[in-house]
Protein backbone atom coordinates (compact mmCIF):
# COMPACT_ATOMS: atom_id res chain seq x y z
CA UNK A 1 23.58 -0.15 97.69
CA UNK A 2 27.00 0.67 98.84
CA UNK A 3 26.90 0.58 102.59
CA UNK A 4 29.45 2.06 105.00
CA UNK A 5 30.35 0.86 108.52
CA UNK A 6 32.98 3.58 110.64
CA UNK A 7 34.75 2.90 113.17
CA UNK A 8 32.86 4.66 116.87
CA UNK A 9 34.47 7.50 117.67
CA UNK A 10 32.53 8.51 120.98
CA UNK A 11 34.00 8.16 124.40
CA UNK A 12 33.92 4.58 125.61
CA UNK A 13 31.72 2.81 122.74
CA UNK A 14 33.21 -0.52 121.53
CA UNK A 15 30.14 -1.74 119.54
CA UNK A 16 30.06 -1.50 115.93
CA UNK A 17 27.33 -0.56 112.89
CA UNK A 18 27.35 -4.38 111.81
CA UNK A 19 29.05 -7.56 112.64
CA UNK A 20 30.71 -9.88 110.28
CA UNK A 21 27.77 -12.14 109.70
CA UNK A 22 25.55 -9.10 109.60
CA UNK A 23 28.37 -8.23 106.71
CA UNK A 24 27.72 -11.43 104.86
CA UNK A 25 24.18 -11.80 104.65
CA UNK A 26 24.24 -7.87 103.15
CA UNK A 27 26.79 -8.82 100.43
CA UNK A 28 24.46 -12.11 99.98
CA UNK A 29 21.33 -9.82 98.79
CA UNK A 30 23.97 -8.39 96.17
CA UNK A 31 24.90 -4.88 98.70
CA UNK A 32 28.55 -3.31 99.15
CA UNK A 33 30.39 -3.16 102.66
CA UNK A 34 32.84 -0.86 103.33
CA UNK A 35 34.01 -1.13 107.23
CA UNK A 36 36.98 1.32 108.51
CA UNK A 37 39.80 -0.56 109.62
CA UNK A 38 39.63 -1.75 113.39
CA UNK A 39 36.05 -0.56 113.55
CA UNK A 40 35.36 -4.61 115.50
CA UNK A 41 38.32 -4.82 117.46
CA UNK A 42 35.97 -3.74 120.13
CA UNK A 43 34.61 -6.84 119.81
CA UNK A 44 36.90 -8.88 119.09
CA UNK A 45 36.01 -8.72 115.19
CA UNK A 46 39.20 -8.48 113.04
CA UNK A 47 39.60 -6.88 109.78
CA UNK A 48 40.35 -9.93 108.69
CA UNK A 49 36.93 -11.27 109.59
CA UNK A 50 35.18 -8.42 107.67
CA UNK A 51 37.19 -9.48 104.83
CA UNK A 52 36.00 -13.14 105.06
CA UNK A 53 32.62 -11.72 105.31
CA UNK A 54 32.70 -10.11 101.83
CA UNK A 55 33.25 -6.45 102.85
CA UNK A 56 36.01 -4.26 101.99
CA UNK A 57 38.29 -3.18 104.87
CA UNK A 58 38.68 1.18 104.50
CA UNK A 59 42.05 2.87 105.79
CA UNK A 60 40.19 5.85 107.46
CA UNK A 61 36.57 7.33 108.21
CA UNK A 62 36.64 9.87 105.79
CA UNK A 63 37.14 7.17 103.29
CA UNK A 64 33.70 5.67 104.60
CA UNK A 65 31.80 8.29 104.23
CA UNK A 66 32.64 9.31 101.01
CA UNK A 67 31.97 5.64 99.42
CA UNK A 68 29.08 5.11 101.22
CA UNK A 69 25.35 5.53 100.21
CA UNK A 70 24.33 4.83 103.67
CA UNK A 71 26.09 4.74 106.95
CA UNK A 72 25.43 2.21 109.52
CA UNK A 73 26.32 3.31 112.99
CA UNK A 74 25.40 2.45 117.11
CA UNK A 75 25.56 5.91 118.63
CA UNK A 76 24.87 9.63 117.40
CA UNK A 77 27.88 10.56 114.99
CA UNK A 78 29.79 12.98 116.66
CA UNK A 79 30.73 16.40 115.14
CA UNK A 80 33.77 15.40 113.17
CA UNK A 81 31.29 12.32 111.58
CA UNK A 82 28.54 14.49 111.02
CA UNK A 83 30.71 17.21 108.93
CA UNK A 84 31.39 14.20 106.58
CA UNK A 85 27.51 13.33 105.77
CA UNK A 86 25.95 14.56 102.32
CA UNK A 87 23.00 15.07 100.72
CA UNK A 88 21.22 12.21 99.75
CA UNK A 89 23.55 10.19 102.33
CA UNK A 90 21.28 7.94 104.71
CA UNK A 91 22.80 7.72 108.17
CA UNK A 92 21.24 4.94 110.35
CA UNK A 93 22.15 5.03 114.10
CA UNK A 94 20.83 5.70 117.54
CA UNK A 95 20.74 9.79 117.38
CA UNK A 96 19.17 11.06 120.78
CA UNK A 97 18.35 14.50 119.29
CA UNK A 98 16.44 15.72 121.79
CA UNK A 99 19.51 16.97 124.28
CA UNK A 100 21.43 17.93 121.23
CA UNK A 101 20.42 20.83 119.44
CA UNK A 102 23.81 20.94 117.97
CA UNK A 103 23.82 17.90 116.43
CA UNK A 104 19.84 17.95 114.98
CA UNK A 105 21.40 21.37 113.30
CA UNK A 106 24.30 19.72 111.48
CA UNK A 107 22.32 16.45 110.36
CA UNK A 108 19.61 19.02 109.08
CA UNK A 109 22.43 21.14 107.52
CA UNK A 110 24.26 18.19 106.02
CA UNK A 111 20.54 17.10 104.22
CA UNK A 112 21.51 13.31 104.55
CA UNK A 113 18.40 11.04 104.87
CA UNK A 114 18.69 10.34 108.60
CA UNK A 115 16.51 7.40 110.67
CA UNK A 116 17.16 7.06 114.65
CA UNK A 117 16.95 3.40 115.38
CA UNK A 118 14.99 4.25 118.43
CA UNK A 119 11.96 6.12 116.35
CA UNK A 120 11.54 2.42 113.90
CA UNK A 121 7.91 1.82 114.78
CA UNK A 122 6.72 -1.93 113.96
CA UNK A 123 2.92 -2.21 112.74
CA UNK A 124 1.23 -2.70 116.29
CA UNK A 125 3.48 0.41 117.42
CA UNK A 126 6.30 -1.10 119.36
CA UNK A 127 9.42 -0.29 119.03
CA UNK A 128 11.89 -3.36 117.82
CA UNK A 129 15.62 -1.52 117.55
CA UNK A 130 14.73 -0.15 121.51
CA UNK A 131 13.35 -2.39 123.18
CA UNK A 132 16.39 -4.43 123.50
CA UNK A 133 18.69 -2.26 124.34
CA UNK A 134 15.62 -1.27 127.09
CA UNK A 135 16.12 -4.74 128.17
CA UNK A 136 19.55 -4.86 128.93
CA UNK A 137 19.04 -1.29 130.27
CA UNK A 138 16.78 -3.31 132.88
CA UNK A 139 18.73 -6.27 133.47
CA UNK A 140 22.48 -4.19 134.36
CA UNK A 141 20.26 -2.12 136.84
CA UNK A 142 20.87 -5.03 139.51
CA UNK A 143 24.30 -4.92 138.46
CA UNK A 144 24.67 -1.24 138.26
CA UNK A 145 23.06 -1.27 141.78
CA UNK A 146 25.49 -3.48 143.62
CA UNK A 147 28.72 -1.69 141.92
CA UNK A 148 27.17 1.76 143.60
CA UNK A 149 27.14 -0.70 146.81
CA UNK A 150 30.73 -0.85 146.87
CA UNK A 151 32.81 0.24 149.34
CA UNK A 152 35.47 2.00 146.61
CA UNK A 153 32.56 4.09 145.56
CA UNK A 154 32.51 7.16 146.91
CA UNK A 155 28.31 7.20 147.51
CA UNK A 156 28.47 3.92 148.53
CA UNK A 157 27.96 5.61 152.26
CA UNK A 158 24.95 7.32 151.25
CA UNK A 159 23.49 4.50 148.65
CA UNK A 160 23.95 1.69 151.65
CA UNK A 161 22.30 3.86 153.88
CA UNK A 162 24.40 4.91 156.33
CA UNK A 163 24.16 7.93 158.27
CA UNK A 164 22.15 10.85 155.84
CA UNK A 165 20.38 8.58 153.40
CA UNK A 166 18.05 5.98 153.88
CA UNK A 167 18.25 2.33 152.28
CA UNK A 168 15.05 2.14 150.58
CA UNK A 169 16.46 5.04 148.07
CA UNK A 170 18.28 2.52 145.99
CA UNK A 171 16.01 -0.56 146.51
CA UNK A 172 12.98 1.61 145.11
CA UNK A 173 15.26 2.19 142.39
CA UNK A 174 16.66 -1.21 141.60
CA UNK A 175 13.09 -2.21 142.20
CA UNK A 176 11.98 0.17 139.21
CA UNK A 177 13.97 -0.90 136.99
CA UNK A 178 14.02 -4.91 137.66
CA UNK A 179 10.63 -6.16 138.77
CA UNK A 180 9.24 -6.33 135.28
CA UNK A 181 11.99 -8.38 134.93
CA UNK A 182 10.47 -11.82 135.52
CA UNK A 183 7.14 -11.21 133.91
CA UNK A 184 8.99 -10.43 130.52
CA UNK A 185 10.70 -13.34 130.63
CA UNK A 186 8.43 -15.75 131.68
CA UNK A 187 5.99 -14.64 128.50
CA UNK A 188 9.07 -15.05 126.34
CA UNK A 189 9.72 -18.22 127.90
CA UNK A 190 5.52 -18.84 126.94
CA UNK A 191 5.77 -17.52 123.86
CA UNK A 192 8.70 -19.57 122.36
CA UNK A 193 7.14 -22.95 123.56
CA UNK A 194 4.13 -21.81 121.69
């Protein structure tokens, strides 16, 4: 299979479809790589490295797309992506359909073979490509929390509690999203010394 890797085209999104050594173990099982040109520098993969890997480095998206038998991608491709899919053409990505009618119409339109990484159902019925990213979702919230706390941030006033708003509206919500925190890692912590 000839697989394609473009470079993310959507507002502030510096991951990328594959990584270098995700590149190498594909080309290892006998599969094609084709990754558009400065599609890691995001992090801090050069072409160069995708080379080394064993994939071929593509001057342009379009070039991608049209090589490709399926595309690997992070987020939802965005309309100029999607007008390059064809039929037969498997896209794998995150896709969030569900706010974006537009975009379910062209993927149906374009009659490429499309799977959302965050509908991948394991055998006991959990979810394996989301619940990491759920996980980091969970662990930033702290983070997220305390930048919102921050004097240079306009609602910090509000958020702190001064005045109109009271406190507990962003520790119930840090709370939310952190207390099952610690019991998710201490059963990963049991189940690796298992």
């Amino acid at each position: 299979m000839h697989i394609g890797v473009p470079k993310e085209i959507k507002n502030h999104e510096y991951r990328v479809g594959l990584t270098p050594s995700s590149v190498r173990e594909i080309v290892a099982h006998g599969h094609s790589v084709d990754v558009e040109t400065g599609a890691g520098a995001g992090i801090g993969a050069t072409d160069d490295a995708y080379r080394a890997a064993g994939a071929q480095v593509a001057p342009s998206a379009e070039a991608v797309f049209a090589a490709a038998d399926m595309i690997v991608k992070v987020k939802e491709p965005q309309a100029p992506e999607r007008a390059l899919l064809r039929r037969g053409q498997i896209l794998f990505t995150y896709l969030h359909l569900a706010p974006d009618p537009e975009q379910c119409a062209d993927l149906v339109r374009s009659n490429a073979v499309c799977i959302a990484y965050e509908t991948v159902t394991q055998r006991g019925g959990g979810l394996p490509l989301l619940a990491p990213m759920s996980e980091v979702a969970g662990r930033m919230s702290i983070q997220a929390g305390a930048f919102s706390l921050e004097r240079t941030v306009a609602r910090a006033s509000c958020l702190a509690g001064w005045r109109a708003c009271p406190p507990r509206r962003l520790w119930s919500w840090a709370l939310a999203w952190s207390a099952p925190m610690p019991r998710r890692w201490q059963s990963a912590r049991v189940r690796r010394s298992s």
